[in-house]
Protein backbone atom coordinates (compact mmCIF):
# COMPACT_ATOMS: atom_id res chain seq x y z
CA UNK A 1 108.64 102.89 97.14
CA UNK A 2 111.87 103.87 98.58
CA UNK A 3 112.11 107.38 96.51
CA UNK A 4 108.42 107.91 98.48
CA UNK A 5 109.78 107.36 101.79
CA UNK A 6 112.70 109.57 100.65
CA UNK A 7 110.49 112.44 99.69
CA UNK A 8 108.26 112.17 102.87
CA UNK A 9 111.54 112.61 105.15
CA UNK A 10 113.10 115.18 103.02
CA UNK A 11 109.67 117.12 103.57
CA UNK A 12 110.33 116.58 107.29
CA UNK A 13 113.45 117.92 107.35
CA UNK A 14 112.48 121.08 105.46
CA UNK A 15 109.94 121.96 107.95
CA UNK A 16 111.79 121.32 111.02
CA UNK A 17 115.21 123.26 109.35
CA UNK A 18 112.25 126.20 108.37
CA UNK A 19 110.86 125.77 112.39
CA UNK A 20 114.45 126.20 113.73
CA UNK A 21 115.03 129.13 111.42
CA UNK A 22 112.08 130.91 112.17
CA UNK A 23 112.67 130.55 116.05
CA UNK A 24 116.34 131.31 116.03
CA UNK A 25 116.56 134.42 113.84
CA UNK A 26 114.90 138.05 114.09
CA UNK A 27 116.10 139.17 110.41
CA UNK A 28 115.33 139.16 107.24
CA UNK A 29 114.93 135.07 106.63
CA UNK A 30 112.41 135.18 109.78
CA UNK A 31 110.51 137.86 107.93
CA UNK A 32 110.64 136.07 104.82
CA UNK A 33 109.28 132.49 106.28
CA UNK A 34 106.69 134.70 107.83
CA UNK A 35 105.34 136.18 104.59
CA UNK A 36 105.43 133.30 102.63
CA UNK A 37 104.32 130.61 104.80
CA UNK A 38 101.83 128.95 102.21
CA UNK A 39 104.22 127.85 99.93
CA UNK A 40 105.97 126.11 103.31
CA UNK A 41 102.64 124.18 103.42
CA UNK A 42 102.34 123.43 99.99
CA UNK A 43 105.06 120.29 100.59
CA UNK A 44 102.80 119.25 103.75
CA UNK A 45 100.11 118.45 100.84
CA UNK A 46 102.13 115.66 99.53
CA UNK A 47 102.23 113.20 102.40
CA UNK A 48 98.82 114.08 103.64
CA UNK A 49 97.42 113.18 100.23
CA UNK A 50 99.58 110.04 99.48
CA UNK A 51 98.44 109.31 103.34
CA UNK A 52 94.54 109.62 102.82
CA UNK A 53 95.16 107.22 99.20
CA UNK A 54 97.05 104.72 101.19
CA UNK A 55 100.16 104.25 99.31
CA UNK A 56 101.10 100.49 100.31
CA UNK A 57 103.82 98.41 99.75
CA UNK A 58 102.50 94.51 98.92
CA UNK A 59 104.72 91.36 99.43
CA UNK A 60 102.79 88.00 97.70
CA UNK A 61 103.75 84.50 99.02
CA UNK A 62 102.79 81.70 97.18
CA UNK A 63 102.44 77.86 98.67
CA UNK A 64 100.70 75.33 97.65
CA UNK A 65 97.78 75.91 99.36
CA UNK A 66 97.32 79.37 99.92
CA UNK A 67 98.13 82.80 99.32
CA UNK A 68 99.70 85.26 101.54
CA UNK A 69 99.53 89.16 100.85
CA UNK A 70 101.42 91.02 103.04
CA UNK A 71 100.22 94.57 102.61
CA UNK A 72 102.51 97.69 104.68
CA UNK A 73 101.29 101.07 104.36
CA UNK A 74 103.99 103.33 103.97
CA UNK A 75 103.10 106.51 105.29
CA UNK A 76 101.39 105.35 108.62
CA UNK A 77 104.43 103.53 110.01
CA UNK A 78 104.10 105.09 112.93
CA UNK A 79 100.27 103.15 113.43
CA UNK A 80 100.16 100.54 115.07
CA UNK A 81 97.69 98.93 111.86
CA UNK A 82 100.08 100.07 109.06
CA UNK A 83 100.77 96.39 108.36
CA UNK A 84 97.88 93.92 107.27
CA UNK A 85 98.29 89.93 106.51
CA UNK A 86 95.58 88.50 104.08
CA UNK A 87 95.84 84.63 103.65
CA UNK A 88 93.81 83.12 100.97
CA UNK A 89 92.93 79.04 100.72
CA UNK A 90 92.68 77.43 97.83
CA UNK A 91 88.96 77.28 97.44
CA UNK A 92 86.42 76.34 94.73
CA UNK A 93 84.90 79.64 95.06
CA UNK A 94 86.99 82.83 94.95
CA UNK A 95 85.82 86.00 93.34
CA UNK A 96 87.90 89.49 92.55
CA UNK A 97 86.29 93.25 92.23
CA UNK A 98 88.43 95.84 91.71
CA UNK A 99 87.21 99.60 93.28
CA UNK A 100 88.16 103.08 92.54
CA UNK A 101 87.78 106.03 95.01
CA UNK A 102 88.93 109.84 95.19
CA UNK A 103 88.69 109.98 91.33
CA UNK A 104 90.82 107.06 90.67
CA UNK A 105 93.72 107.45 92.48
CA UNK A 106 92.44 104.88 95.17
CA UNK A 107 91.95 101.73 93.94
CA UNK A 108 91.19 98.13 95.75
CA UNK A 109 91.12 94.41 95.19
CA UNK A 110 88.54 93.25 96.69
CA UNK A 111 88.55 89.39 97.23
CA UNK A 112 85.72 87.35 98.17
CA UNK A 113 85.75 83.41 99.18
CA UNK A 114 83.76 80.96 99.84
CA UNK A 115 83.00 81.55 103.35
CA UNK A 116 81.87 84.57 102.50
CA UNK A 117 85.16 86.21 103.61
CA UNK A 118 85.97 89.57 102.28
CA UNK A 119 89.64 90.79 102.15
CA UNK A 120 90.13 94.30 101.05
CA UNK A 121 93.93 95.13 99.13
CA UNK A 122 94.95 98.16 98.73
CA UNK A 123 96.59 98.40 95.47
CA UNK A 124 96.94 101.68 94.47
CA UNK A 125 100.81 101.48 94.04
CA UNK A 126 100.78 98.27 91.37
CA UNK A 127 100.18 98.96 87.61
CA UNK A 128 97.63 97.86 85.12
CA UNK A 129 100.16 94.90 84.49
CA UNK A 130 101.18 93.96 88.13
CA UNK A 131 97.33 94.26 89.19
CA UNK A 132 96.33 91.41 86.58
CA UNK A 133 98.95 89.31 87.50
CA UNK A 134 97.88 89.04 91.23
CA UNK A 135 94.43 88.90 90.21
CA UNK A 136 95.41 85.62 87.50
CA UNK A 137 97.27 84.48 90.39
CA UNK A 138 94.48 84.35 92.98
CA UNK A 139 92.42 83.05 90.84
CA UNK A 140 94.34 80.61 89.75
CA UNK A 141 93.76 79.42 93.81
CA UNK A 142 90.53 78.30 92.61
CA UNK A 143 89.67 74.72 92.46
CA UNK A 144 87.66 73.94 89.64
């Protein structure tokens, strides 16, 4: 998560060195900039992309009766809903579907109750592995 965050700076840093070269100098790096400006936007792909999937950090809290999921998107700090809390009861009725979108690389937990609540988790950044283990551990929230 943190080499992400490192990448999406370093891109901002590249443009905004690239801006101040461009504006400060009539020569032959000006020139060059100029000619080759789409491979300057290739990098502005990146975070756009990982932006549109939703690349989120999740933090799980366990108690005895419920289940907190603390989900922080990582590209949209600066939103004001980059962060969303998800607290699940223990319940005798709780139900899991996962979802893929944009040819995979989207995918979401979807977790029903039995209020009929729906909480959507983005969790596009956890593995095979990771994603069955909060799945086994909400539904181990169920009261049989």
């Amino acid at each position: 998560m943190l080499l992400l965050m490192y990448l999406y700076y370093q891109i901002v840093i590249l443009y905004v060195i690239a801006l101040i070269v461009l504006i400060s100098t009539n020569g032959m790096i000006s020139i060059s900039i100029k000619s080759n400006i789409l491979l300057f936007l290739i990098p502005a792909v990146i975070p756009i992309l990982l932006s549109i999937i939703g690349v989120n950090q999740i933090s799980i809290y366990f108690s005895d009766d419920l289940i907190k999921i603390k989900s922080t998107n990582v590209f949209l700090w600066f939103s004001k809903n980059h962060i969303s809390y998800i607290q699940i009861p223990k319940s005798s009725e709780i139900k899991t579907s996962e979802k893929s979108k944009y040819l995979g690389l989207k995918k979401e937990l979807k977790i029903t109750t039995l209020s009929k609540n729906k909480h959507i988790v983005n969790v596009s950044i956890l593995n095979k592995k990771e994603r069955k283990k909060l799945i086994d551990s909400i539904l181990s929230m169920k009261i049989d």
